[in-house]
C-alpha atoms as a PDB file:
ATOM      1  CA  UNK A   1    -217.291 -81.233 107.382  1.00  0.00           C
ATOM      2  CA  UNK A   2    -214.409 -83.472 106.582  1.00  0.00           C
ATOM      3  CA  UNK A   3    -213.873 -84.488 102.851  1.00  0.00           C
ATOM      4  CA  UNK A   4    -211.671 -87.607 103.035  1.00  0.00           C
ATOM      5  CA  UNK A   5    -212.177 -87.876  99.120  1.00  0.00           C
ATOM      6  CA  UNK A   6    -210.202 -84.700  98.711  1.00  0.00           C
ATOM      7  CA  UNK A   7    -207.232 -86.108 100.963  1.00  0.00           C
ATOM      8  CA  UNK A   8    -206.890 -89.128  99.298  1.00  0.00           C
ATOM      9  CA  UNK A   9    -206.938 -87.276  95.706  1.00  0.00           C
ATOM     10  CA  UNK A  10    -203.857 -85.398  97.209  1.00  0.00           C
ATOM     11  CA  UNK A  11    -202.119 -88.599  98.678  1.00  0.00           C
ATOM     12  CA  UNK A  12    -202.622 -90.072  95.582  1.00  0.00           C
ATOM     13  CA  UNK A  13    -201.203 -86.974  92.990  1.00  0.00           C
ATOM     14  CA  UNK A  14    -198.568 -87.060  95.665  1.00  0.00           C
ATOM     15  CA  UNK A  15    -197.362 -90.503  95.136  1.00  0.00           C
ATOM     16  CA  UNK A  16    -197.673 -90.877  91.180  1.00  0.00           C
ATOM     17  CA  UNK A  17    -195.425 -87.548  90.789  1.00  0.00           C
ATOM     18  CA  UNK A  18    -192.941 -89.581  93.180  1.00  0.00           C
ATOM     19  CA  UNK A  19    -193.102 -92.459  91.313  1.00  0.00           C
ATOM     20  CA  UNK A  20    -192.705 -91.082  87.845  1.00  0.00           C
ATOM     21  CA  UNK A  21    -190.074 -88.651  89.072  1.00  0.00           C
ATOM     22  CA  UNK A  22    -187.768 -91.456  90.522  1.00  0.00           C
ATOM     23  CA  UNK A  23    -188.292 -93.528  87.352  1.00  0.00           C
ATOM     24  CA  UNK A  24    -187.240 -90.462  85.495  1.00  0.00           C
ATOM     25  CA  UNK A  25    -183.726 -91.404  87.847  1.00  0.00           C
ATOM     26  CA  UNK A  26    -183.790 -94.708  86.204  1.00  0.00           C
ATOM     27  CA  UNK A  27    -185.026 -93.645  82.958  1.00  0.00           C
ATOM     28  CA  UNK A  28    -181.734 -91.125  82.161  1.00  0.00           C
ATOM     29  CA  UNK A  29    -179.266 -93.839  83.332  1.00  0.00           C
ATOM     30  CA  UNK A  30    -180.570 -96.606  82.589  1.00  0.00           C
ATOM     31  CA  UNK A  31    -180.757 -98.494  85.529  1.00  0.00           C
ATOM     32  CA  UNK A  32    -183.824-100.524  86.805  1.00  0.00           C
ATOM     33  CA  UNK A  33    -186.087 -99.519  84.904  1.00  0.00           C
ATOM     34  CA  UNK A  34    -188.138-101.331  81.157  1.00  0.00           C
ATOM     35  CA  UNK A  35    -187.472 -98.342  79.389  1.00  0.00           C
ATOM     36  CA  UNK A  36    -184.563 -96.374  79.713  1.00  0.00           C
ATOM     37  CA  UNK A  37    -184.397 -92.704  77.219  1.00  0.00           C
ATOM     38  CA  UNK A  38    -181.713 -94.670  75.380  1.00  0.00           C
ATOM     39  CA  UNK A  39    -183.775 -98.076  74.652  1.00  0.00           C
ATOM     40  CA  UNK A  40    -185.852 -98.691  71.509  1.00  0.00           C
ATOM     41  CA  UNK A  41    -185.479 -99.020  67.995  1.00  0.00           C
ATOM     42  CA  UNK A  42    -183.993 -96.037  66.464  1.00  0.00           C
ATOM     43  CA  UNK A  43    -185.915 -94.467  63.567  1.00  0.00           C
ATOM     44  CA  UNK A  44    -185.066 -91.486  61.580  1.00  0.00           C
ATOM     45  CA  UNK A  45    -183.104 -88.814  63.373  1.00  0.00           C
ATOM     46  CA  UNK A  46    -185.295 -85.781  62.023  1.00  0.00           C
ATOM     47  CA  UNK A  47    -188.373 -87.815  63.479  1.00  0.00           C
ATOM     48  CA  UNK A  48    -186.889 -88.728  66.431  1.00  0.00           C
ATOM     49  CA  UNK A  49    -186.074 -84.868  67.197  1.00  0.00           C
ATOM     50  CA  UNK A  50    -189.831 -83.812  65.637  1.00  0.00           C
ATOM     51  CA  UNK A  51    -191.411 -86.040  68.603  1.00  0.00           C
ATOM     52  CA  UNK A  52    -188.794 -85.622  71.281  1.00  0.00           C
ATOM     53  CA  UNK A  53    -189.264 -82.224  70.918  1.00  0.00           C
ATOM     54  CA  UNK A  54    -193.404 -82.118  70.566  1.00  0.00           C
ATOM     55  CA  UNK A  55    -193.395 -84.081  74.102  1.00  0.00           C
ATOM     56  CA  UNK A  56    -190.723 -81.310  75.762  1.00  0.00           C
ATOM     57  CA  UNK A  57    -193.222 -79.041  74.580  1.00  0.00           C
ATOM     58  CA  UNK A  58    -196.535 -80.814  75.541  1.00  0.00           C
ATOM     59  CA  UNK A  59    -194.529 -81.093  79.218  1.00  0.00           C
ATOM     60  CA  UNK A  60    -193.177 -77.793  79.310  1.00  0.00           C
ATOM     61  CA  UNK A  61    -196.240 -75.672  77.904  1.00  0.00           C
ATOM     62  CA  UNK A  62    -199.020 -77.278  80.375  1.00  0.00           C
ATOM     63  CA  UNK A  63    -196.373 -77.244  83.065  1.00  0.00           C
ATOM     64  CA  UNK A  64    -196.218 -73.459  82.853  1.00  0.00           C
ATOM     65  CA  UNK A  65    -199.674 -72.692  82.059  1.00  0.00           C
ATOM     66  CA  UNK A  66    -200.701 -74.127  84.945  1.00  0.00           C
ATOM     67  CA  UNK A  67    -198.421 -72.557  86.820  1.00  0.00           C
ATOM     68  CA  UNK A  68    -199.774 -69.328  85.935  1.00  0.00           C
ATOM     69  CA  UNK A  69    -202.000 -66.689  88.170  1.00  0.00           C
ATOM     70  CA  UNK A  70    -204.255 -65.827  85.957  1.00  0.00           C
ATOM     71  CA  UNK A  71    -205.326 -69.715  85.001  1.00  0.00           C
ATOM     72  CA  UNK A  72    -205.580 -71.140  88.114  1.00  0.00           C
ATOM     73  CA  UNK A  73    -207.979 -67.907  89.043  1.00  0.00           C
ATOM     74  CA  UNK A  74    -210.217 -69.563  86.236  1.00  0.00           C
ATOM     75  CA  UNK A  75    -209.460 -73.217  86.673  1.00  0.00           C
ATOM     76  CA  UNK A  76    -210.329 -73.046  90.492  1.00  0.00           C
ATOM     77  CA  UNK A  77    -213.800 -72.223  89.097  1.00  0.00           C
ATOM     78  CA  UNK A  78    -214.314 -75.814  88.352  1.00  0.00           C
ATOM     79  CA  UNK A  79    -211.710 -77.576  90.858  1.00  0.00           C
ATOM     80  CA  UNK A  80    -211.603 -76.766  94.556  1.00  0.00           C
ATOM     81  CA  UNK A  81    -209.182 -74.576  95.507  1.00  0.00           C
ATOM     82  CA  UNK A  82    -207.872 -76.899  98.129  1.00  0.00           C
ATOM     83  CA  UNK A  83    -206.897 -79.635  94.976  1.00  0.00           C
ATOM     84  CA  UNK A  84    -205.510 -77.393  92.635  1.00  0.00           C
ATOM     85  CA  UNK A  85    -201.960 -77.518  93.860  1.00  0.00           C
ATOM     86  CA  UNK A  86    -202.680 -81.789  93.773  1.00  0.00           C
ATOM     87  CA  UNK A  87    -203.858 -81.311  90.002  1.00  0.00           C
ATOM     88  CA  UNK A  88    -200.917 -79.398  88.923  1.00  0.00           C
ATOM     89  CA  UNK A  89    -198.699 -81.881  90.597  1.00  0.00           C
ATOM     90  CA  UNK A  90    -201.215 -84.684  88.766  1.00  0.00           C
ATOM     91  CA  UNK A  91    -200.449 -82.654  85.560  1.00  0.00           C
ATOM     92  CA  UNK A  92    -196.875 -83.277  85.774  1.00  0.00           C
ATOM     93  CA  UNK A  93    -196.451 -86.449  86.582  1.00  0.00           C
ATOM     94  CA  UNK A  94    -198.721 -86.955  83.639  1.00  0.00           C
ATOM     95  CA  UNK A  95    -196.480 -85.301  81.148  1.00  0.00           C
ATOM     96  CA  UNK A  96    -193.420 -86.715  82.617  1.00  0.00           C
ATOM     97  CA  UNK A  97    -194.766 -90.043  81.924  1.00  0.00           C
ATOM     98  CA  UNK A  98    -196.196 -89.468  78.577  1.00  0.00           C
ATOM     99  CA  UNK A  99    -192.464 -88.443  77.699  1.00  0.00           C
ATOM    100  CA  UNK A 100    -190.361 -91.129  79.055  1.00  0.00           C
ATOM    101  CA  UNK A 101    -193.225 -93.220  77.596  1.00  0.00           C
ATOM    102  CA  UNK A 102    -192.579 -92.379  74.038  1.00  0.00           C
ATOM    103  CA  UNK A 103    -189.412 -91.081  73.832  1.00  0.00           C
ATOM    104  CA  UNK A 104    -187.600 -91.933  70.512  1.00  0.00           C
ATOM    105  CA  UNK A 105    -183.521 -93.133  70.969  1.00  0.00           C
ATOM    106  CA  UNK A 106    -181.394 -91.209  69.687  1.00  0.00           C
ATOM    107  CA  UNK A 107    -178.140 -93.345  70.423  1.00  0.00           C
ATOM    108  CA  UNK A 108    -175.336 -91.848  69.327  1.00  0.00           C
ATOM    109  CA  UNK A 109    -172.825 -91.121  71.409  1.00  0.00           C
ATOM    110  CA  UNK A 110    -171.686 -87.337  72.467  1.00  0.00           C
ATOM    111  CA  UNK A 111    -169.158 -88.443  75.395  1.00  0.00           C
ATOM    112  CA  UNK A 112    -168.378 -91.875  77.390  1.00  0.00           C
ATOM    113  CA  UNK A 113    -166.506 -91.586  80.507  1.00  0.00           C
ATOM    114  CA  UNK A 114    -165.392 -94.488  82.416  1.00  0.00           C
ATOM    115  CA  UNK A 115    -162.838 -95.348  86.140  1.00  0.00           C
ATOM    116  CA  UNK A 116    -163.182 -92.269  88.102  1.00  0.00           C
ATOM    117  CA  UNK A 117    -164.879 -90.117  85.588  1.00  0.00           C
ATOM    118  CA  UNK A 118    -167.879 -92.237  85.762  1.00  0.00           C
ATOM    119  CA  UNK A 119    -168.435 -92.407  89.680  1.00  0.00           C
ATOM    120  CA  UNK A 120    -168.018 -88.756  89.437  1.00  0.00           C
ATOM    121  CA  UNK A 121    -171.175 -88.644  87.074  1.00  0.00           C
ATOM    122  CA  UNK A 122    -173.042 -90.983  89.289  1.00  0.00           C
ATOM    123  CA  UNK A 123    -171.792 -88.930  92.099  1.00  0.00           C
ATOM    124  CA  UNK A 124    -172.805 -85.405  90.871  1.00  0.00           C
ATOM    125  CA  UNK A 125    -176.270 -86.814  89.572  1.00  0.00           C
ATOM    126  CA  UNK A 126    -177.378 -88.080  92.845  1.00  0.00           C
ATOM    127  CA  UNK A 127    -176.007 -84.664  94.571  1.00  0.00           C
ATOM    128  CA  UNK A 128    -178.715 -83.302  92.140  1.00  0.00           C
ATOM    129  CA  UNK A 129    -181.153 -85.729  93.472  1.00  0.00           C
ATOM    130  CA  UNK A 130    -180.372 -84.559  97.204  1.00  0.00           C
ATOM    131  CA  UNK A 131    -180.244 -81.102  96.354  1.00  0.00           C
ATOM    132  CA  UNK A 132    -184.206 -81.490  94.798  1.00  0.00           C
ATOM    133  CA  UNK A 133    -184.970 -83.242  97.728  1.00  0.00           C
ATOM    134  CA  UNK A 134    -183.923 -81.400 100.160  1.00  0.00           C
ATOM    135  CA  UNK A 135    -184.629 -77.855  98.598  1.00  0.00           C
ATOM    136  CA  UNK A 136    -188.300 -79.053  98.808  1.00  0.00           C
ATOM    137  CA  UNK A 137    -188.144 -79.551 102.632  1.00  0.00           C
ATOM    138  CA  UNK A 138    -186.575 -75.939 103.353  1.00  0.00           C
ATOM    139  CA  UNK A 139    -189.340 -74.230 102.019  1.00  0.00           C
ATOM    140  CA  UNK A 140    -192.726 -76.188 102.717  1.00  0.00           C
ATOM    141  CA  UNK A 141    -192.712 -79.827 100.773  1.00  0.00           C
ATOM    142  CA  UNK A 142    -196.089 -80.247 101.523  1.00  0.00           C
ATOM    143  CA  UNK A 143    -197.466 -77.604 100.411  1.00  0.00           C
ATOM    144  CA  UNK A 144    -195.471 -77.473  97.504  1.00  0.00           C
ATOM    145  CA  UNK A 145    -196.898 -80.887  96.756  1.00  0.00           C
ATOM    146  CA  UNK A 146    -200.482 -79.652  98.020  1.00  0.00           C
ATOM    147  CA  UNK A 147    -200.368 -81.999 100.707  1.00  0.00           C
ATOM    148  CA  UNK A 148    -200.607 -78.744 102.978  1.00  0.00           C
ATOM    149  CA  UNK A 149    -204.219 -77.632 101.172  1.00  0.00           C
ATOM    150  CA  UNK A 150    -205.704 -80.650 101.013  1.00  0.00           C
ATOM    151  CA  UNK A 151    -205.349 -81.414 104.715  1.00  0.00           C
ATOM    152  CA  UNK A 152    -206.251 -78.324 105.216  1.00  0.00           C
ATOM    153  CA  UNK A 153    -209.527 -78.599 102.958  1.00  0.00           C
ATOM    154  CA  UNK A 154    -210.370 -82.080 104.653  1.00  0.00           C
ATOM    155  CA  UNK A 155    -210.519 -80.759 108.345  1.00  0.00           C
ATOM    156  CA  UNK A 156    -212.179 -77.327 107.087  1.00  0.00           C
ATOM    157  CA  UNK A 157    -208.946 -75.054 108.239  1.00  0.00           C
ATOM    158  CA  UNK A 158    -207.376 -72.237 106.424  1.00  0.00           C
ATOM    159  CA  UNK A 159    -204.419 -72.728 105.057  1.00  0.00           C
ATOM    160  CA  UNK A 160    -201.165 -70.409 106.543  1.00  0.00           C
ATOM    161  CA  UNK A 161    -200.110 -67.210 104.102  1.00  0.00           C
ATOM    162  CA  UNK A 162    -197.006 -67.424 102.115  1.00  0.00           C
ATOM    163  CA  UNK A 163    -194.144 -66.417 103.787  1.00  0.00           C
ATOM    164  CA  UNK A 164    -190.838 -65.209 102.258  1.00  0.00           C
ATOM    165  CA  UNK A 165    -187.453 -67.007 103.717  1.00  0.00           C
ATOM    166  CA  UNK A 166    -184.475 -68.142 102.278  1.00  0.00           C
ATOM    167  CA  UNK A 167    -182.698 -71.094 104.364  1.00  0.00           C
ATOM    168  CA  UNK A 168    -179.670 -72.609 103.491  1.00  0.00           C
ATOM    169  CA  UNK A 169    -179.790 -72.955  99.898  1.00  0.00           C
ATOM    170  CA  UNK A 170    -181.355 -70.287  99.643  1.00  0.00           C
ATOM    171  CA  UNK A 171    -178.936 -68.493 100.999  1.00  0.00           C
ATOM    172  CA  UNK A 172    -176.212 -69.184  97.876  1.00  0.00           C
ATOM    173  CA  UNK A 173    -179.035 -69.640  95.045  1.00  0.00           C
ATOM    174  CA  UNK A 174    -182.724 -68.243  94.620  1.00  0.00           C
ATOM    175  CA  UNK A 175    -183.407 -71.602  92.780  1.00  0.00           C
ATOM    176  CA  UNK A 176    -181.732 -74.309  94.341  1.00  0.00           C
ATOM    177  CA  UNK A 177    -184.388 -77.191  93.653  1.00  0.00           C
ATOM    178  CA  UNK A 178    -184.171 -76.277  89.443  1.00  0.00           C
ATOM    179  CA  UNK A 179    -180.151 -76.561  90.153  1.00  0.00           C
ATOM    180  CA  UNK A 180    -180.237 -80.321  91.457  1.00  0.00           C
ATOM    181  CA  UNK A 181    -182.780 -81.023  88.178  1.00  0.00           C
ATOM    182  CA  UNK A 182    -180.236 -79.354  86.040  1.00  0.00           C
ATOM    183  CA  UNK A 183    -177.875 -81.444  87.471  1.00  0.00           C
ATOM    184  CA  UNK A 184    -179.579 -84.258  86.911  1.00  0.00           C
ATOM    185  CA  UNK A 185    -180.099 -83.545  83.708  1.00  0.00           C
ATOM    186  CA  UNK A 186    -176.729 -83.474  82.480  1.00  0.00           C
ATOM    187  CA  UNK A 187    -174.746 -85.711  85.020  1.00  0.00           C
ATOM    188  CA  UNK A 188    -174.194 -89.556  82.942  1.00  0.00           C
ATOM    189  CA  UNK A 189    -171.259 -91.724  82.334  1.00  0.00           C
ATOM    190  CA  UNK A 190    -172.549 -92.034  78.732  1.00  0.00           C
ATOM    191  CA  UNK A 191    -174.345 -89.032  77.066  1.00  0.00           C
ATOM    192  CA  UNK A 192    -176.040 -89.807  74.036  1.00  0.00           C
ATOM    193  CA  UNK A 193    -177.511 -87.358  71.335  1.00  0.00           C
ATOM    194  CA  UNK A 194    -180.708 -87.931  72.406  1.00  0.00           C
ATOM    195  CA  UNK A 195    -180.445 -87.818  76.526  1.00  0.00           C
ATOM    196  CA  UNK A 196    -178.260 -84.449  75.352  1.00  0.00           C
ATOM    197  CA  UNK A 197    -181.725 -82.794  73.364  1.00  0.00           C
ATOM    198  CA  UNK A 198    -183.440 -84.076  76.528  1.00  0.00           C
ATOM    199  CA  UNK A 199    -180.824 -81.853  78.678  1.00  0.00           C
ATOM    200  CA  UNK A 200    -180.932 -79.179  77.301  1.00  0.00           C
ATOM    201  CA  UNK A 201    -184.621 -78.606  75.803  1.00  0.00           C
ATOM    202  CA  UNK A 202    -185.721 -79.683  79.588  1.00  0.00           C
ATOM    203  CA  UNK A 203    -183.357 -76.667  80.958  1.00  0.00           C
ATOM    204  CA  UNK A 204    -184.460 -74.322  78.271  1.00  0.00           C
ATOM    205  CA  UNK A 205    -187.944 -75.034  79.610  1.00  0.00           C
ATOM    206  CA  UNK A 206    -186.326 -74.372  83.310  1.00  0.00           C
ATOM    207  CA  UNK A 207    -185.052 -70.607  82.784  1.00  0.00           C
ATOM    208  CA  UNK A 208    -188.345 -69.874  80.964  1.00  0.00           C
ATOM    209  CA  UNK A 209    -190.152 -71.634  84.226  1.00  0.00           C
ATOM    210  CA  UNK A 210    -188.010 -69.506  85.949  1.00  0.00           C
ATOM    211  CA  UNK A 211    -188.460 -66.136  84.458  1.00  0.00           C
ATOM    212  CA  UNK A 212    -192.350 -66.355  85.408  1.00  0.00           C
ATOM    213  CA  UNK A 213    -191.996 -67.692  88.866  1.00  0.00           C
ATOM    214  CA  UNK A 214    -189.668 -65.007  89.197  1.00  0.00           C
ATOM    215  CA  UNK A 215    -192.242 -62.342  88.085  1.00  0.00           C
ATOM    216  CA  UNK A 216    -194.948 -63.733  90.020  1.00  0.00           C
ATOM    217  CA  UNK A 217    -192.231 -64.077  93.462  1.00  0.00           C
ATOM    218  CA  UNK A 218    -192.161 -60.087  92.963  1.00  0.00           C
ATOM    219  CA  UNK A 219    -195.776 -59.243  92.605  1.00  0.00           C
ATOM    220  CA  UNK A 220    -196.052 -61.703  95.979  1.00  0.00           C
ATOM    221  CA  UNK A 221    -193.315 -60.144  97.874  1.00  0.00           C
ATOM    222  CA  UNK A 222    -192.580 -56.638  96.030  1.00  0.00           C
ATOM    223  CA  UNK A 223    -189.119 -55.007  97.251  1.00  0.00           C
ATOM    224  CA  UNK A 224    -188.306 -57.443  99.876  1.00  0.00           C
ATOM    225  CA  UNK A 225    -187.492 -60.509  96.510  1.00  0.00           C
ATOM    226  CA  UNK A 226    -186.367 -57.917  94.313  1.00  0.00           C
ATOM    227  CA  UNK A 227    -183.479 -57.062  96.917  1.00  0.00           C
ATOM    228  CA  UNK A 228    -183.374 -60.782  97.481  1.00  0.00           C
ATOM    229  CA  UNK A 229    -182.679 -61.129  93.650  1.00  0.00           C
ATOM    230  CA  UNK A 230    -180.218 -58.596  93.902  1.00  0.00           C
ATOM    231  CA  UNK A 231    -178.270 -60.384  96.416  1.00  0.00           C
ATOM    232  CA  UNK A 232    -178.448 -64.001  95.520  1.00  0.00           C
ATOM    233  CA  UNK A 233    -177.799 -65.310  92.145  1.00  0.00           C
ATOM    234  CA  UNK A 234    -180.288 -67.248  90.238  1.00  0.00           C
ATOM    235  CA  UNK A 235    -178.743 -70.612  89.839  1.00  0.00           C
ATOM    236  CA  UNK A 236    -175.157 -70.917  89.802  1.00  0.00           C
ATOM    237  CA  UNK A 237    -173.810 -69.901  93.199  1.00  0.00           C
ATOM    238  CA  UNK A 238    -171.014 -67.197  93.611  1.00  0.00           C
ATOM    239  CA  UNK A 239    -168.832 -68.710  96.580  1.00  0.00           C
ATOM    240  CA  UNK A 240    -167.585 -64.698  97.320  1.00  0.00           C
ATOM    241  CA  UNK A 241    -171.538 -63.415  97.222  1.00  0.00           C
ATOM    242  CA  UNK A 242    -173.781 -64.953  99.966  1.00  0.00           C
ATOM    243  CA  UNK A 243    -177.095 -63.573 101.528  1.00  0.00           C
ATOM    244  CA  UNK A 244    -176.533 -61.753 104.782  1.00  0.00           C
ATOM    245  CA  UNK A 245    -177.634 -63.622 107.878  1.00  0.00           C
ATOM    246  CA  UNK A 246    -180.162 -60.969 108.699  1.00  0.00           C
ATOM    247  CA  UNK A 247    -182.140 -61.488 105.451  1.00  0.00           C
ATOM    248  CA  UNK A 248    -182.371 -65.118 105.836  1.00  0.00           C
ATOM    249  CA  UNK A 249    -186.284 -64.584 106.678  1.00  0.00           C
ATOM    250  CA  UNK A 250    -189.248 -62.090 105.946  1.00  0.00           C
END
């Protein structure tokens, strides 16, 4: 039986995280969009940090639980199992809007770069955009956005078993996609105190991301990631290390 309600709940999760994730572009430079992460009235700094913070943490801590095994084993009690990749992506575009939403200025400025400085920023941050963009494609994007499940839940088809490979990217860096965020992060003209604590509190909340994933990547694949992990680094890629060509796919 087909269950075009479940389709367009995926469609839909799909294009909300989209949206909110290319205002988030907008959002750190401040470009096109009503509220930008340096716009408002500032208020006192040790506020400002208390609530910046508090929404980092309301993002980051749903984010990973989410994220994890053991939750979605109970969670899928009361949502389909074919919408639960959908909700988490739901979940995050949530949070992500919540926190550009009521983020607090914090205006001061840490460095201002102008000339060719400044096209470099512009340069490197959409680089990071690309580099999310096109990390998500190597692997699966639609099932990574649960595009994948929900299709397959609406015509009544299994979905296909994980498989391990490690294409291009993935060939200098295990993580490629949470290297064009971090980019992304950090890559202005103008970096403020606040858009700074948004940096780095967002890529604290990436390597803790990234030590479960990569826990949960070795109970999936056992020896074949862990010599994968011995290979590749994590993030930053070493141009005199790359993966062999005959390990590219499992």
């Amino acid at each position: 039986m087909r269950r075009p309600g479940l389709m367009l709940y995926g469609i839909l999760c799909y294009i909300f995280f989209n949206i909110a994730f290319l205002y988030m572009a907008g959002f750190l430079l401040g470009i096109a969009v009503p509220k930008a992460i340096n716009d408002g009235v500032p208020s006192d700094v040790t506020a400002s940090l208390a609530i910046n913070a508090l929404l980092v943490f309301l993002f980051g801590f749903f984010h990973s639980l989410m994220a994890r095994q053991w939750f979605k084993d109970r969670w899928t009690r009361l949502v389909s199992v074919e919408a639960e990749r959908s909700t988490f992506v739901l979940q995050a575009a949530a949070f992500l809007s919540l926190l550009m939403l009521c983020w607090k200025p914090m205006p001061s400025v840490v460095w201002s770069v102008d000339g060719v400085w400044a096209l470099a920023a512009y340069a490197l941050f959409l680089s990071g955009l690309v580099t999310v963009l096109l990390s998500t494609f190597l692997i699966d994007h639609w099932e990574l956005f649960g595009l994948r499940q929900v299709w397959a839940g609406n015509n009544g088809t299994p979905n296909p078993k994980p498989v391990f490979k490690t294409p291009m990217l993935y060939r200098f860096v295990r993580h490629p996609m949470q290297l064009g965020v971090i980019m992304v992060f950090f890559a202005t003209p103008v970096m403020t105190a606040g858009h700074l604590f948004f940096a780095v509190s967002m890529t604290v909340y990436v390597f803790i991301g990234l030590y479960f994933e990569e826990r949960s990547l070795v109970r999936e694949f056992g020896a074949t990631y862990r010599d994968y992990q011995r290979r590749v680094p994590m993030l930053f890629p070493n141009p005199f290390r790359t993966l062999p060509r005959r390990a590219q796919s499992v």
